[in-house]
Each structure stands twice: as structure tokens, then as C-alpha cells.
N, C-alpha and C. Protein backbone atom coordinates (compact mmCIF):
# COMPACT_ATOMS: atom_id res chain seq x y z
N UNK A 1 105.21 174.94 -99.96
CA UNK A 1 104.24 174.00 -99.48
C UNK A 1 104.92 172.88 -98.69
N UNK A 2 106.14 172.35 -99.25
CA UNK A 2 106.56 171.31 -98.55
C UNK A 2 107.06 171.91 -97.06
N UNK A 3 107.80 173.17 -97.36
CA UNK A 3 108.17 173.44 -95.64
C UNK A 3 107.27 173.83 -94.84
N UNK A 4 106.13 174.27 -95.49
CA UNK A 4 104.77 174.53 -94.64
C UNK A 4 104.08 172.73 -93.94
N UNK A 5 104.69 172.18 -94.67
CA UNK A 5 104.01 170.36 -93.81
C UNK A 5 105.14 169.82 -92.98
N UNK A 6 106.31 170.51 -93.47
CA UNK A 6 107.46 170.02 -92.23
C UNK A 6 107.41 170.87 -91.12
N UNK A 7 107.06 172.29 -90.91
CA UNK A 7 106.65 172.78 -90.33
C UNK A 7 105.62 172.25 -88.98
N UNK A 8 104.68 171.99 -89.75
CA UNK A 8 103.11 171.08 -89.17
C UNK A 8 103.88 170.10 -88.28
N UNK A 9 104.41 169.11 -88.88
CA UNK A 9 105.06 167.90 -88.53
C UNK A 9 105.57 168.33 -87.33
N UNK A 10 106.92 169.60 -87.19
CA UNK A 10 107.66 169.33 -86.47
C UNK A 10 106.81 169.82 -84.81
N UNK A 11 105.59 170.97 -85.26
CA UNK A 11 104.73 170.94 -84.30
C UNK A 11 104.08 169.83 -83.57
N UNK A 12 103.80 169.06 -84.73
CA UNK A 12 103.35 167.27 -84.14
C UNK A 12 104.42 166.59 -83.03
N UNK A 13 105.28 166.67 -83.76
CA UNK A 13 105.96 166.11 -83.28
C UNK A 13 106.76 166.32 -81.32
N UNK A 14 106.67 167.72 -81.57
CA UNK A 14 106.65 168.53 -80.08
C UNK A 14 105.67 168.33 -79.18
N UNK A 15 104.82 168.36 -79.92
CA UNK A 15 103.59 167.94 -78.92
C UNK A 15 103.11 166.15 -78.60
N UNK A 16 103.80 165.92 -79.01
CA UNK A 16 103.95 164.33 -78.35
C UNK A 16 104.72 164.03 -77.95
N UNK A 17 106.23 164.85 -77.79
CA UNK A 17 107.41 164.19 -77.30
C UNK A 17 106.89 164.03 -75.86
N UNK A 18 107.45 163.14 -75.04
CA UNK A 18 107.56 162.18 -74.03
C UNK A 18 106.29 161.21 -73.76
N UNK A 19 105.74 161.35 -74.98
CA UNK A 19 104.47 160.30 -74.74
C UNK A 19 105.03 158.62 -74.18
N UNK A 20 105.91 158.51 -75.36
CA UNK A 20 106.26 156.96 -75.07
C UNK A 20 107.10 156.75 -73.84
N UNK A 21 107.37 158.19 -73.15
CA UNK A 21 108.25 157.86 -71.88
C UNK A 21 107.26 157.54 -70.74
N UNK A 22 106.36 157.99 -71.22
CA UNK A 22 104.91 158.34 -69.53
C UNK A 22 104.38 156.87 -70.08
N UNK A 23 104.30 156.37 -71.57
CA UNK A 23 103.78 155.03 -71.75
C UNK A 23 104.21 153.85 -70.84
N UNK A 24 105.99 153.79 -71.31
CA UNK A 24 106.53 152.83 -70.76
C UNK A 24 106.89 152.80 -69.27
N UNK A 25 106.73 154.56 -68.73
CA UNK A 25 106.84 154.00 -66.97
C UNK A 25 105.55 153.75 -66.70
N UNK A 26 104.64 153.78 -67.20
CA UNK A 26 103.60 152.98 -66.75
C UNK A 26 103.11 151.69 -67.46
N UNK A 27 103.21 150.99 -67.90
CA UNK A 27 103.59 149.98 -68.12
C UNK A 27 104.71 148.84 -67.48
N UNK A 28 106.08 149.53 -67.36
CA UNK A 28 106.98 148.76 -66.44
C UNK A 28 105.95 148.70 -64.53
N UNK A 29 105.56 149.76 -64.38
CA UNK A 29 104.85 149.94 -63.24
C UNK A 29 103.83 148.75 -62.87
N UNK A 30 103.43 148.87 -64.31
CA UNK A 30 102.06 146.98 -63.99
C UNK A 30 102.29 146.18 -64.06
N UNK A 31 103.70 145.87 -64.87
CA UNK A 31 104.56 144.71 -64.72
C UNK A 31 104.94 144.47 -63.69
N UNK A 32 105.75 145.29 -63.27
CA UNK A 32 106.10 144.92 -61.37
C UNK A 32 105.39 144.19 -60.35
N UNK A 33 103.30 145.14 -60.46
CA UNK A 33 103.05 145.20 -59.95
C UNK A 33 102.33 143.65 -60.29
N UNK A 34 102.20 143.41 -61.10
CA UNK A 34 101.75 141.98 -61.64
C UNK A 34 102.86 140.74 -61.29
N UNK A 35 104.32 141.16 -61.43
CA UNK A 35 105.06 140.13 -61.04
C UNK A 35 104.87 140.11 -59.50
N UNK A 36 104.51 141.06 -58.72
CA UNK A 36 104.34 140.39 -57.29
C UNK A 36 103.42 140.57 -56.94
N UNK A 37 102.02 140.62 -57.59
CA UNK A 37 100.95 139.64 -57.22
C UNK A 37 101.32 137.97 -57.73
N UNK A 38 101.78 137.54 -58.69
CA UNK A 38 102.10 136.48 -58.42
C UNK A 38 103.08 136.16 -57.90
N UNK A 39 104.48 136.51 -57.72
CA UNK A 39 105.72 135.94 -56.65
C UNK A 39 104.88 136.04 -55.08
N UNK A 40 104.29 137.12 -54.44
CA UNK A 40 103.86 137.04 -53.12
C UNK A 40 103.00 136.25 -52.96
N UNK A 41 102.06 136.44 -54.10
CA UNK A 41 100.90 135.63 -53.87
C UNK A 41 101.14 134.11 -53.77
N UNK A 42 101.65 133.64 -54.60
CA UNK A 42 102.30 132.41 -54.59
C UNK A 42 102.73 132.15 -53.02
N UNK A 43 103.72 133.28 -52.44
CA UNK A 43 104.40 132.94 -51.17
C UNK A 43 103.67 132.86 -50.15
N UNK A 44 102.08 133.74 -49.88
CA UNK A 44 101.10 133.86 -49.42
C UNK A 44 99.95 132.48 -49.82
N UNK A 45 100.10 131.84 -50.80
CA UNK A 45 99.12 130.69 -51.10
C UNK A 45 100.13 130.03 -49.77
N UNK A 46 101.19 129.26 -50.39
CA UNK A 46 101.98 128.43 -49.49
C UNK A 46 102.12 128.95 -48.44
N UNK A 47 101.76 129.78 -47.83
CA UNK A 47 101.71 130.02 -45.90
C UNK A 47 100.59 129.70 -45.52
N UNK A 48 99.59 129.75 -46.44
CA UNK A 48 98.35 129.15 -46.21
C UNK A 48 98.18 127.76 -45.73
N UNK A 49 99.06 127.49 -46.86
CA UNK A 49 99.09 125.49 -46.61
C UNK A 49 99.27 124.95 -45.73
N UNK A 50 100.93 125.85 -45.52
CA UNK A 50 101.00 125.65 -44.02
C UNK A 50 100.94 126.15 -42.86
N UNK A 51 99.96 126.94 -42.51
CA UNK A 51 99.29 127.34 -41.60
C UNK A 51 98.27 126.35 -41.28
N UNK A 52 97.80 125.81 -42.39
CA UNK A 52 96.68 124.99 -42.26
C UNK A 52 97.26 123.09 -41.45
N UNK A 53 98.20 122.72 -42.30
CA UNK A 53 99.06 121.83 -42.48
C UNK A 53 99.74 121.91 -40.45
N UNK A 54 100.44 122.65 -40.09
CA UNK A 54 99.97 123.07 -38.46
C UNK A 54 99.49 122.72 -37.38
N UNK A 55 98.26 123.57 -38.02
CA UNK A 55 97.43 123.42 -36.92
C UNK A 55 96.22 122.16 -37.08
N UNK A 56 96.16 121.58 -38.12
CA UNK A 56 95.83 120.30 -38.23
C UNK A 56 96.85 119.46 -37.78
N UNK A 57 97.82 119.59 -37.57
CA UNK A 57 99.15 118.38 -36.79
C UNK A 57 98.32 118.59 -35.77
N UNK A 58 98.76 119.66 -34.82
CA UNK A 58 98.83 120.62 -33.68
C UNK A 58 96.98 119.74 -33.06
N UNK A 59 96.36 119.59 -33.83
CA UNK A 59 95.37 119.57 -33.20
C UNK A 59 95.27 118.14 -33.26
N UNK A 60 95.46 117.45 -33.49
CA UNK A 60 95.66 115.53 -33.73
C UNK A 60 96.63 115.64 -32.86
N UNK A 61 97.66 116.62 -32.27
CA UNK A 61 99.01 116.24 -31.47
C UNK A 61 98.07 116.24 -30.07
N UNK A 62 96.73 117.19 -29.76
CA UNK A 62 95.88 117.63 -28.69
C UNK A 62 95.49 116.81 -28.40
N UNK A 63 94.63 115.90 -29.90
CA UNK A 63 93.43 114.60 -29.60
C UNK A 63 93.90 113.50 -28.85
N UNK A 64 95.29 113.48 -28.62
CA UNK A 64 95.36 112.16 -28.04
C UNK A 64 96.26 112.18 -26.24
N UNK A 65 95.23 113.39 -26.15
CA UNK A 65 95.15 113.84 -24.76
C UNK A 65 94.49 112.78 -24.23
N UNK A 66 94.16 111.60 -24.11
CA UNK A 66 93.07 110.88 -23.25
C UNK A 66 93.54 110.87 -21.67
N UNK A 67 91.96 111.31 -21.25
CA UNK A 67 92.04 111.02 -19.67
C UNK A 67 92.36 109.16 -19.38
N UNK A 68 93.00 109.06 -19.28
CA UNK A 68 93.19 107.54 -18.87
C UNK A 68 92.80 106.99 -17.74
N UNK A 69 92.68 107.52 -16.32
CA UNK A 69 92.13 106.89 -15.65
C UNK A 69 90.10 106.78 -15.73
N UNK A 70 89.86 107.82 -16.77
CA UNK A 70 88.29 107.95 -16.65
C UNK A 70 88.40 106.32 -18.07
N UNK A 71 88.94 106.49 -19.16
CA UNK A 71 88.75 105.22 -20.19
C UNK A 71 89.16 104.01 -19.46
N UNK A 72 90.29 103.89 -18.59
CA UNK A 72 89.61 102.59 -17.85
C UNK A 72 88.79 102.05 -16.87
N UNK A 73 88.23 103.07 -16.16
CA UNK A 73 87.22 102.62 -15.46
C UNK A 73 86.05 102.72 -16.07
N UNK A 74 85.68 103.47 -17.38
CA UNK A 74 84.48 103.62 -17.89
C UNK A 74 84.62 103.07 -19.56
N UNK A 75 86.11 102.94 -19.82
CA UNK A 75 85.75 102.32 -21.04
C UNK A 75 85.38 103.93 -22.10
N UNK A 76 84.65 105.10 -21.80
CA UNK A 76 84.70 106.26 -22.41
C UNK A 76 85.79 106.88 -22.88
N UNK A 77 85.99 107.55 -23.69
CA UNK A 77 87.15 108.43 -24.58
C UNK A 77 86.54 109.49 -24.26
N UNK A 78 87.68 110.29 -23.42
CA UNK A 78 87.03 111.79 -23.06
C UNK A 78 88.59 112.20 -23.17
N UNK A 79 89.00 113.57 -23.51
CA UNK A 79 90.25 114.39 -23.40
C UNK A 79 90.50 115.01 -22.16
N UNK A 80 91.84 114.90 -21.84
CA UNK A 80 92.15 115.63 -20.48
C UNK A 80 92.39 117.16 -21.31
N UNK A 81 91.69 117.91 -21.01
CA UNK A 81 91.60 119.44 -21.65
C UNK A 81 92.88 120.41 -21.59
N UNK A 82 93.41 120.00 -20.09
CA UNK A 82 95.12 120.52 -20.10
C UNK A 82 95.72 120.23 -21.06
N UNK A 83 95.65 118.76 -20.44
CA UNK A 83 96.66 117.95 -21.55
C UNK A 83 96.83 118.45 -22.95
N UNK A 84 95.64 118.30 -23.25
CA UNK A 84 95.73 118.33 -25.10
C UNK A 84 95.48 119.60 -25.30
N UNK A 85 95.52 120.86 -24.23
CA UNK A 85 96.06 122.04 -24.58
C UNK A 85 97.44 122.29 -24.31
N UNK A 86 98.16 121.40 -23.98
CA UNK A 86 99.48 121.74 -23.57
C UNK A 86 100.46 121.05 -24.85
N UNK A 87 99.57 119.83 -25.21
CA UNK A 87 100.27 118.77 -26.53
C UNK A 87 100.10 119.67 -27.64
N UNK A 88 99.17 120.58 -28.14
CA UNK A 88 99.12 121.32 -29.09
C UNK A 88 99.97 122.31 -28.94
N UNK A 89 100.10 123.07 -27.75
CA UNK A 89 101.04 124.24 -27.79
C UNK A 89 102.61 123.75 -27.71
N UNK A 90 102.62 122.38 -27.55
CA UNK A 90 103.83 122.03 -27.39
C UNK A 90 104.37 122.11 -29.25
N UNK A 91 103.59 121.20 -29.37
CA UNK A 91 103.50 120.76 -31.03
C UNK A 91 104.16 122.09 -31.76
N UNK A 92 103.03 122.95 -31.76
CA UNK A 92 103.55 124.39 -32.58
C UNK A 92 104.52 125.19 -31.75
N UNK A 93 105.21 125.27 -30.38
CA UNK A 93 106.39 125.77 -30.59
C UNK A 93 107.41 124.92 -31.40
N UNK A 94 106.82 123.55 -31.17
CA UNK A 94 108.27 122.69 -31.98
C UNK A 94 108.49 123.14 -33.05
N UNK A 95 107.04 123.02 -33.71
CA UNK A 95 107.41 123.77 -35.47
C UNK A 95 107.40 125.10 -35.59
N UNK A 96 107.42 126.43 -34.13
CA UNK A 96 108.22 127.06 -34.86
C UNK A 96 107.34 128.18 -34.56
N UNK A 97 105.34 127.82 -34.45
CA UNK A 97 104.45 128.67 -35.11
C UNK A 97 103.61 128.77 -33.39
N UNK A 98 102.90 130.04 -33.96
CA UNK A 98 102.12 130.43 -32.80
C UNK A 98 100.65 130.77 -33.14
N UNK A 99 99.76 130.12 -32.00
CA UNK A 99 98.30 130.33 -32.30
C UNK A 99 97.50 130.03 -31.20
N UNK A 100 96.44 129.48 -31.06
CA UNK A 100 95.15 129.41 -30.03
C UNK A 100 95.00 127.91 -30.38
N UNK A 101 94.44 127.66 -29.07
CA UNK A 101 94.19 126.02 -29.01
C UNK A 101 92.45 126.35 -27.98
N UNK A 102 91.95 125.47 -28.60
CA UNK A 102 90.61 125.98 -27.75
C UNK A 102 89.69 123.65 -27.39
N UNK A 103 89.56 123.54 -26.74
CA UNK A 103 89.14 122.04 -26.18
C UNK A 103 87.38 122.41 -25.90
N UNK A 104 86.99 121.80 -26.56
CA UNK A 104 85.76 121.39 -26.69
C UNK A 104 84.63 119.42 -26.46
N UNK A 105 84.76 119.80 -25.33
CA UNK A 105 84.17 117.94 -25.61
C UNK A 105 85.25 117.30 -26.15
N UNK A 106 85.03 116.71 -26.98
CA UNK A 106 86.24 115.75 -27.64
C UNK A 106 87.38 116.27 -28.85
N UNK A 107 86.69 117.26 -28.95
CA UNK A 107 87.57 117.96 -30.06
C UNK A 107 88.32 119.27 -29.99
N UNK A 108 89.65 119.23 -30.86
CA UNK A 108 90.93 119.97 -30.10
C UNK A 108 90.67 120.79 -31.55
N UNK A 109 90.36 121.99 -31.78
CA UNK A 109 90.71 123.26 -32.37
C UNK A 109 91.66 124.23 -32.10
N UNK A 110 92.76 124.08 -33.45
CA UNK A 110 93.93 124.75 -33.34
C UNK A 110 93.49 126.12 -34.32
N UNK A 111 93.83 126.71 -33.87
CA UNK A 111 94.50 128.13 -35.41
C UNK A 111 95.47 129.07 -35.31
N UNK A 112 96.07 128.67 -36.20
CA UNK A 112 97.27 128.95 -36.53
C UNK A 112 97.55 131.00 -37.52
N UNK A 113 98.74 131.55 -37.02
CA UNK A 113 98.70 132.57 -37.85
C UNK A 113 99.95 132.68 -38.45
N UNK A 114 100.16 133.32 -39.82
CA UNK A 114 101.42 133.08 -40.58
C UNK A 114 101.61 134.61 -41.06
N UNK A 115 102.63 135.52 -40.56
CA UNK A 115 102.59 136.62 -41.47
C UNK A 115 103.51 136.29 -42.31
N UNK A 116 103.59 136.47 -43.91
CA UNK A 116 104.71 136.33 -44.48
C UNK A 116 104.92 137.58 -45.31
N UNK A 117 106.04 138.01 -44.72
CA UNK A 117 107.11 139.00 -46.02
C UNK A 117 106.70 139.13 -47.31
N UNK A 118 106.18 140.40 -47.61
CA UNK A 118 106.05 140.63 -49.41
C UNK A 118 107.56 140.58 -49.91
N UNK A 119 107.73 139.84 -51.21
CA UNK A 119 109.16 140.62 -51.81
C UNK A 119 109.14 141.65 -52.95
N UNK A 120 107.78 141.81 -53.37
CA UNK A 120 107.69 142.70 -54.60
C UNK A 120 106.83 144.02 -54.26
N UNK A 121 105.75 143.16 -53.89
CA UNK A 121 104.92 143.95 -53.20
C UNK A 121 104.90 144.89 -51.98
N UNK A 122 106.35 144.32 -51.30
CA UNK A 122 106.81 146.08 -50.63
C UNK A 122 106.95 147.30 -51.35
N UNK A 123 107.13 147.38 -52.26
CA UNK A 123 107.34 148.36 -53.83
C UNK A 123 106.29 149.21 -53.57
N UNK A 124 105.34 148.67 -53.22
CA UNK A 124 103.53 149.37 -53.57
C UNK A 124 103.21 149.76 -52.04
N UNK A 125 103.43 149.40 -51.19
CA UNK A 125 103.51 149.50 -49.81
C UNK A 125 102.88 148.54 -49.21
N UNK A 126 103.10 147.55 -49.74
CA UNK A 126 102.08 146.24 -48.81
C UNK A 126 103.16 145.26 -48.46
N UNK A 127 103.83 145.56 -46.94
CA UNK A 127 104.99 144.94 -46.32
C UNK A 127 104.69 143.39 -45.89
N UNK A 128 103.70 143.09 -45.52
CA UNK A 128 103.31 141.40 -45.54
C UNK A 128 102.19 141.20 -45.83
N UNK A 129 101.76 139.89 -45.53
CA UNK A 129 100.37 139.61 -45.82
C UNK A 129 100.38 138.43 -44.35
N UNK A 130 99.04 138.43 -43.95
CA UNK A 130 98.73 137.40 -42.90
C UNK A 130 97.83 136.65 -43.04
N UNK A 131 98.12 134.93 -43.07
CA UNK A 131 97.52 133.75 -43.22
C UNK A 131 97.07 133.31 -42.60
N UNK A 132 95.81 132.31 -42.27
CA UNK A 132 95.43 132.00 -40.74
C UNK A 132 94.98 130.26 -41.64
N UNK A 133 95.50 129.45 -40.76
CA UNK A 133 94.50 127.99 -41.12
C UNK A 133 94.09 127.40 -39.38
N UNK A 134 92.99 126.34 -39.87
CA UNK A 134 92.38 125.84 -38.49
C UNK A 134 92.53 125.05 -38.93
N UNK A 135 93.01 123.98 -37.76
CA UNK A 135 92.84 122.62 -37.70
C UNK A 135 91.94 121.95 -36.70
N UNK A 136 90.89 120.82 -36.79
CA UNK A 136 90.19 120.43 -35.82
C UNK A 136 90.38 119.02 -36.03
N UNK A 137 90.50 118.36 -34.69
CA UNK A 137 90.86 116.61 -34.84
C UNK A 137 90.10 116.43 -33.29
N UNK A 138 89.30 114.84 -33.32
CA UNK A 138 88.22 114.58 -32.52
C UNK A 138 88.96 112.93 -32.04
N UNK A 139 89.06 113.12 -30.45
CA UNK A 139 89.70 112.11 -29.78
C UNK A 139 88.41 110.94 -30.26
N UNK A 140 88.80 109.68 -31.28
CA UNK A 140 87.92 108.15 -31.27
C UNK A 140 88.32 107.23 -30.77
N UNK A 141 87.84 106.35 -30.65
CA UNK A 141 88.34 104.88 -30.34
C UNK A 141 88.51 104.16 -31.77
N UNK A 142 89.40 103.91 -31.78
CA UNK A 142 89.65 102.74 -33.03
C UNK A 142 88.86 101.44 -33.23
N UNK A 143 89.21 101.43 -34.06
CA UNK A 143 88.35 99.66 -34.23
C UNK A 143 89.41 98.81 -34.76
N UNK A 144 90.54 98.53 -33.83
CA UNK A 144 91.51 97.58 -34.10
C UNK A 144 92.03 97.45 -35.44
């Protein structure tokens, strides 16, 4: 009787071998895949920021395009549209980044694009991720 249950057993036992191996590569697998949703993601929040961070400069660098000969003869705040498409594109080669500048009436709309490098998440096949922020800033007159 007893070698008839060691018997049993050792059948059990055959028929589960490599369970805990198929367990733990899948498991290490979601770990990975969990450590770079947060390491990329993280790296992908912060391209955001500054994407955003940018083209909000970039577009305050546009606003202060003023036509000057139209504000002193009229006293009006209007943008020279070159201009403060040329001050924005100047702006973001300085820092580096590339995007669209678009002049509207008084207001300079930048947007900005950021691809950034996965480092974990190449593993899975997702080689970057791409960020976009807008910035919009509106030529005023101050009040001293």
C-alpha cells in the first residue's frame, strides 16, 4: 500500500514538473513589463512638461513681436506676424526643440514635439513614445 501512494505521488509529481518554471518566467515577464511602464512612463510624463514648458517660452518669446511703428502712431498693440514667427522659431532652435508656430491676431501658438527613447519598454517593442505640448501667449499692454 505504501509503494502503491509513492507510486501515485511520483506520477504527481511528473506531471507538474516545470510548473513553477512557466510560473516564474511569467511573472519576471510582468515585472519588467511593469518596471517600464513606470521608468518610461515617468520619462514620457517629464517630456511632457517639457514640451509644454517650450513652447509656452517659445510663444511669449513670439508675443513680443510688436509692430512698433503701427503702436506709435496708433497707440494699438498688434504683432508683426514675421517677427514673432521668427522669435519663436528662434527660441526653440536655441533650446534645442522643433515644432509649428502659427500667429493669429494677437496671439502666438507654439507646439512643440518630443520623441523620447523607451529604456525598458524597448523589451516589448515599443522603441519611443511621442509628446506634444502647446503653448499660447497674447501680445498686452501693461499697466505700468
Amino acid at each position: 500500500m505504501i509503494v502503491a501512494l509513492g507510486r501515485r505521488r511520483a506520477r504527481l509529481d511528473d506531471a507538474e514538473s516545470g510548473m513553477v518554471t512557466a510560473f516564474v518566467v511569467i511573472f519576471t515577464l510582468a515585472l519588467v513589463l511593469m518596471a517600464g511602464l513606470v521608468l518610461d512612463g515617468g520619462l514620457a510624463l517629464a517630456a511632457k512638461v517639457q514640451a509644454i514648458d517650450d513652447a509656452q517660452a517659445a510663444a511669449r518669446s513670439g508675443a513680443q513681436a510688436i509692430d512698433i511703428p503701427t503702436y506709435r502712431a496708433s497707440g494699438q498693440i498688434t504683432l508683426d506676424p514675421a517677427q514673432a514667427t521668427a522669435d519663436a522659431e528662434r527660441y526653440l532652435a536655441a533650446a534645442g526643440r522643433t515644432g509649428t508656430v502659427s500667429v493669429s491676431g494677437e496671439q502666438v501658438t507654439v507646439t512643440v514635439t518630443i520623441t523620447q527613447p523607451t529604456q525598458i519598454l524597448d523589451l516589448a517593442g515599443i522603441d519611443h513614445l511621442t509628446e506634444t505640448g502647446t503653448g499660447t501667449a497674447t501680445a498686452e499692454q501693461g499697466n505700468g
